[in-house]
C-alpha atoms as a PDB file:
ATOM      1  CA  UNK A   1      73.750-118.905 -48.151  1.00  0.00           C
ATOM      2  CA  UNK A   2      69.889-119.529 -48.058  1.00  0.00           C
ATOM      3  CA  UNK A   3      68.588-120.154 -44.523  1.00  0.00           C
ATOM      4  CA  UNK A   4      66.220-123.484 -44.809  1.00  0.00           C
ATOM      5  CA  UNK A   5      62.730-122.812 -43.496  1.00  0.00           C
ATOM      6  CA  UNK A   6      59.903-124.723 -42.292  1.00  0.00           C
ATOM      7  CA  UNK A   7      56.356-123.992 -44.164  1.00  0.00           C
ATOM      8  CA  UNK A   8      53.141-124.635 -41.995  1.00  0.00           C
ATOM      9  CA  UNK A   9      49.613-124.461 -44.131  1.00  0.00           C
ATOM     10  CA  UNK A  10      47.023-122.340 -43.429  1.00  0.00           C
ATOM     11  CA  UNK A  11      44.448-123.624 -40.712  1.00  0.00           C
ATOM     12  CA  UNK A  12      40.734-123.273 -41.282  1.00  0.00           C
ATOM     13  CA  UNK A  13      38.402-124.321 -39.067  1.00  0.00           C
ATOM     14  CA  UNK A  14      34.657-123.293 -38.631  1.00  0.00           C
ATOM     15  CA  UNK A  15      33.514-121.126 -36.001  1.00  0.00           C
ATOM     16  CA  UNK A  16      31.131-123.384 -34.836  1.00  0.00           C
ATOM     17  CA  UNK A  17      33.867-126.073 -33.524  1.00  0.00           C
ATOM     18  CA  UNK A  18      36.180-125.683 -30.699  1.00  0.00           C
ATOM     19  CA  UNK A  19      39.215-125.073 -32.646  1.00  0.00           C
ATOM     20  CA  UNK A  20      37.412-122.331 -34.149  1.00  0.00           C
ATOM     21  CA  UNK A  21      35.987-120.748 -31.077  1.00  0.00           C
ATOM     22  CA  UNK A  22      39.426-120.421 -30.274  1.00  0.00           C
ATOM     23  CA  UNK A  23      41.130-118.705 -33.393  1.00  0.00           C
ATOM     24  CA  UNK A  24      38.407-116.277 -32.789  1.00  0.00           C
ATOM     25  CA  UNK A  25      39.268-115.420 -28.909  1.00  0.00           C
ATOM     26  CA  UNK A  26      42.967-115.725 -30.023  1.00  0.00           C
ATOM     27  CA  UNK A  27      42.361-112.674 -32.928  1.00  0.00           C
ATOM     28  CA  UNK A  28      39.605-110.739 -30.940  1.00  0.00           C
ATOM     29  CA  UNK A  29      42.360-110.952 -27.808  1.00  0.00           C
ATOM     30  CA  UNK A  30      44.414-107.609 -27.729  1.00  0.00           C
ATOM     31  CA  UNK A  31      47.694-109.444 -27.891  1.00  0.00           C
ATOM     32  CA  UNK A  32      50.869-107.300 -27.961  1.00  0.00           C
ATOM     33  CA  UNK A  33      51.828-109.679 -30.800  1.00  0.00           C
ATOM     34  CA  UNK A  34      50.387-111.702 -33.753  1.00  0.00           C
ATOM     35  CA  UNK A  35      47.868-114.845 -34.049  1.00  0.00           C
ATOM     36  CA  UNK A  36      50.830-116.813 -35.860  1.00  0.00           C
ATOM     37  CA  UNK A  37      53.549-115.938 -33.067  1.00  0.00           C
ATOM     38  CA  UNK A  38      50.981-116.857 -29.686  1.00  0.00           C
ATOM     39  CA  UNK A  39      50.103-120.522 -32.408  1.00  0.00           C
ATOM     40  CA  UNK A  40      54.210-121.085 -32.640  1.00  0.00           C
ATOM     41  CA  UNK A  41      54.844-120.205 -28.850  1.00  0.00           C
ATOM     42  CA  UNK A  42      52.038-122.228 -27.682  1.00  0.00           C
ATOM     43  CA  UNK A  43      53.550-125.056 -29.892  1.00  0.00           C
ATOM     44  CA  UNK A  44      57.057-124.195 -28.758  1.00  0.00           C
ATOM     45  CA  UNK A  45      56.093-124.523 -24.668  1.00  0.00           C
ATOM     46  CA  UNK A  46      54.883-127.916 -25.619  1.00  0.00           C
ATOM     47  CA  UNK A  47      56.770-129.758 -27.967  1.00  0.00           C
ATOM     48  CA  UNK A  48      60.383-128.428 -28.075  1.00  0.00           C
ATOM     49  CA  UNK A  49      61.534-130.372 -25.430  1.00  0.00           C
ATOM     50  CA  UNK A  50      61.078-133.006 -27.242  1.00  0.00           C
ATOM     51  CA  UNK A  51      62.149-132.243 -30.078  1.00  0.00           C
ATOM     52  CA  UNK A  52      65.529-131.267 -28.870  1.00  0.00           C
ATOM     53  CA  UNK A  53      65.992-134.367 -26.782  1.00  0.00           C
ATOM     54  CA  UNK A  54      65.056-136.136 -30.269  1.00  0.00           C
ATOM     55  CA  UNK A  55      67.349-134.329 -32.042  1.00  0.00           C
ATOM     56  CA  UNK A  56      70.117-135.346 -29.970  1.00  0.00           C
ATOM     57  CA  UNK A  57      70.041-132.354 -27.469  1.00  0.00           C
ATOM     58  CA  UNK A  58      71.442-133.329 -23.936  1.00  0.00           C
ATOM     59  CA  UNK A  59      72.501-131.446 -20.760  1.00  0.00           C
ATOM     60  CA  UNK A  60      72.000-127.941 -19.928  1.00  0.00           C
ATOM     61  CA  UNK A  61      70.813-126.724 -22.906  1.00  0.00           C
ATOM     62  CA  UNK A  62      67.840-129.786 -22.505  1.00  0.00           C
ATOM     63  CA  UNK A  63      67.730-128.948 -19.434  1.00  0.00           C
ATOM     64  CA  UNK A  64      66.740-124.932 -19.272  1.00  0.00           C
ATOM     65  CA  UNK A  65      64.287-125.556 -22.198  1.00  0.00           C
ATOM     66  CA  UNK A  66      62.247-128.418 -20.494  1.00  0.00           C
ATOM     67  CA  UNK A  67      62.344-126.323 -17.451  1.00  0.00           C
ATOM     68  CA  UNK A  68      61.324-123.134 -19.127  1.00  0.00           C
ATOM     69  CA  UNK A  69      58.557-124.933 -21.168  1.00  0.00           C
ATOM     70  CA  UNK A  70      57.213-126.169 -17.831  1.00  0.00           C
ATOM     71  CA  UNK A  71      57.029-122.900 -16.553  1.00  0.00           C
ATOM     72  CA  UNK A  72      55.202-121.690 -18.931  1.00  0.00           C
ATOM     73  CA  UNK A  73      52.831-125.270 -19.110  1.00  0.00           C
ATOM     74  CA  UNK A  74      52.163-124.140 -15.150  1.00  0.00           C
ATOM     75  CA  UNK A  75      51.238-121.184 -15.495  1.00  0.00           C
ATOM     76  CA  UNK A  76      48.472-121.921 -18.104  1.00  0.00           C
ATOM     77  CA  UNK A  77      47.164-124.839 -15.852  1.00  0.00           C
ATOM     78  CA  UNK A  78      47.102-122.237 -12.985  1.00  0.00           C
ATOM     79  CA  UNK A  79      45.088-119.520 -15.167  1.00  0.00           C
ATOM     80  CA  UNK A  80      42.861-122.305 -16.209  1.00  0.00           C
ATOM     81  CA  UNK A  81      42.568-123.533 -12.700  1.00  0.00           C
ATOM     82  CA  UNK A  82      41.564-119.854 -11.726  1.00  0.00           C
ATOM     83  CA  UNK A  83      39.731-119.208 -14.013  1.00  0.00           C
ATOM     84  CA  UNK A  84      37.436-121.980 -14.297  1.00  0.00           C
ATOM     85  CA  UNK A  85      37.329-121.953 -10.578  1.00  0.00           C
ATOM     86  CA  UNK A  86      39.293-125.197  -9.958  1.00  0.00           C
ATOM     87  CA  UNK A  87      42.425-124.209  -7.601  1.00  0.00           C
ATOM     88  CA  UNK A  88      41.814-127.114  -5.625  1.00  0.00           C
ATOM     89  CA  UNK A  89      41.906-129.691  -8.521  1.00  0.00           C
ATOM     90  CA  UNK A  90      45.596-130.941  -8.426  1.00  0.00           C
END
């Protein structure tokens, strides 16, 4: 049986724009894994949720992945936050 598979494009994008700016800090970053696998996790912590919940997913299983995705949404804002020296911007 052949297991169906999504197929993203390539993404260019200068290094003069912000998009670029940030494929560079993402491959220049000593990340334990790949560019491609921190692009789909990013994507996964903020759009599978919904995709689930448009794909019919209800309960539980809705449930832990919204709550997990938050967690991981959170924590980003609170790096940011640090980071940029905003902890007191709510």
């Amino acid at each position: 049986m052949a297991i169906e598979s999504e197929i993203i494009p390539k993404i260019k994008r200068s290094v003069n724009t912000a998009d670029g700016r940030v494929f560079k800090y993402l491959r220049s970053y000593s990340f334990s894994t790949g560019i491609v696998e921190i692009v789909v996790r990013t994507l996964r912590s903020f759009w599978l949720p919904l995709a689930l919940e448009a794909n019919g997913v209800k309960g539980n299983e809705l449930r832990d992945v919204a709550i997990a995705s938050i967690g991981q949404l959170e924590a980003q804002i609170n790096l940011i936050k640090r980071l940029c020296d905003l902890e007191g911007l709510s």
